[in-house]
C-alpha atoms as a PDB file:
ATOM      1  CA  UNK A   1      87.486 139.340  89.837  1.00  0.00           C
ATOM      2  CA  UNK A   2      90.311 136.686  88.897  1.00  0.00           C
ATOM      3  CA  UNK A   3      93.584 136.174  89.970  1.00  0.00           C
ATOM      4  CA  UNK A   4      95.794 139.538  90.090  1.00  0.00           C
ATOM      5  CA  UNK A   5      92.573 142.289  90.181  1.00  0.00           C
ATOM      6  CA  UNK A   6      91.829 140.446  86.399  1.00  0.00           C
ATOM      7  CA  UNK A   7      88.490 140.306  85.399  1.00  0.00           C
ATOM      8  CA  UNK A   8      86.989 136.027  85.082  1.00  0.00           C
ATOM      9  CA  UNK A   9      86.065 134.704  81.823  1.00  0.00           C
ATOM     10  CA  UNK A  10      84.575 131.868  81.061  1.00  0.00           C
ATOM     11  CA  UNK A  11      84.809 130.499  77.731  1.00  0.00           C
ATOM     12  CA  UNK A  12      82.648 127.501  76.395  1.00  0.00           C
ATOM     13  CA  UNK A  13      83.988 125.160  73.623  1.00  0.00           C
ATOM     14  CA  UNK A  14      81.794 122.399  72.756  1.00  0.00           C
ATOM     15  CA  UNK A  15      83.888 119.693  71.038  1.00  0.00           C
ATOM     16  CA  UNK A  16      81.849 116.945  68.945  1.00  0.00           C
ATOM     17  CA  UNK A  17      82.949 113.618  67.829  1.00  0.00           C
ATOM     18  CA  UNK A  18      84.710 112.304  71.280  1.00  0.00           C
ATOM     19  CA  UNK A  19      83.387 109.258  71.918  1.00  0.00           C
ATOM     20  CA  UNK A  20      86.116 107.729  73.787  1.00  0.00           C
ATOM     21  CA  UNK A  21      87.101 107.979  77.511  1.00  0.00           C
ATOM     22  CA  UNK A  22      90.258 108.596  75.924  1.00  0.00           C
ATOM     23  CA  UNK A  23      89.625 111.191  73.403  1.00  0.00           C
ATOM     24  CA  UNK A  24      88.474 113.065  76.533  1.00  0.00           C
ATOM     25  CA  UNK A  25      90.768 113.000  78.445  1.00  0.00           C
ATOM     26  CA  UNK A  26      93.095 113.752  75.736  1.00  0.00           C
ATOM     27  CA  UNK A  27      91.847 117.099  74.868  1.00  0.00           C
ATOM     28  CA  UNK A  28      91.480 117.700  79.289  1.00  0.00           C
ATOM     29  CA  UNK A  29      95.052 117.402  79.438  1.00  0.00           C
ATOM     30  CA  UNK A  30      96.042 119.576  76.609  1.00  0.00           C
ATOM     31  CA  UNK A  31      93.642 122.748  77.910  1.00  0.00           C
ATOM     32  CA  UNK A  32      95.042 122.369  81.412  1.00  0.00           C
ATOM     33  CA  UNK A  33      98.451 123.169  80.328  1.00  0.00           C
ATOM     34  CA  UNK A  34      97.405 126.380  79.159  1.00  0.00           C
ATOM     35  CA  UNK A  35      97.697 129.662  80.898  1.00  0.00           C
ATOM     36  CA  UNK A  36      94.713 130.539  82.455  1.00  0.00           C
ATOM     37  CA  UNK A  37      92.978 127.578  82.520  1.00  0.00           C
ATOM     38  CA  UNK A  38      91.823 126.793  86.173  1.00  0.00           C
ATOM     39  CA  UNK A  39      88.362 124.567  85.571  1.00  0.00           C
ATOM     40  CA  UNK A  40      87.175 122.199  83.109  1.00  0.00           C
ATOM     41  CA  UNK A  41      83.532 120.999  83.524  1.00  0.00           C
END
């Protein structure tokens, strides 16, 4: 179970084309903002 009796999900979004250091953490600091979002791997 998640937070508040909710059930976990966990959702896997492979993202091509991000070479950069930069491009990565780009796109790492965009999901975290989101609701819901508690781990990046």
């Amino acid at each position: 179970m998640g937070l508040f009796g909710t059930k976990a999900e966990t959702i896997v979004i492979n993202v091509k084309g991000m070479s950069s250091n930069h491009c990565k953490m780009s796109a790492e600091t965009a999901l975290k903002k989101l609701n819901g979002v508690f781990k990046l791997c």
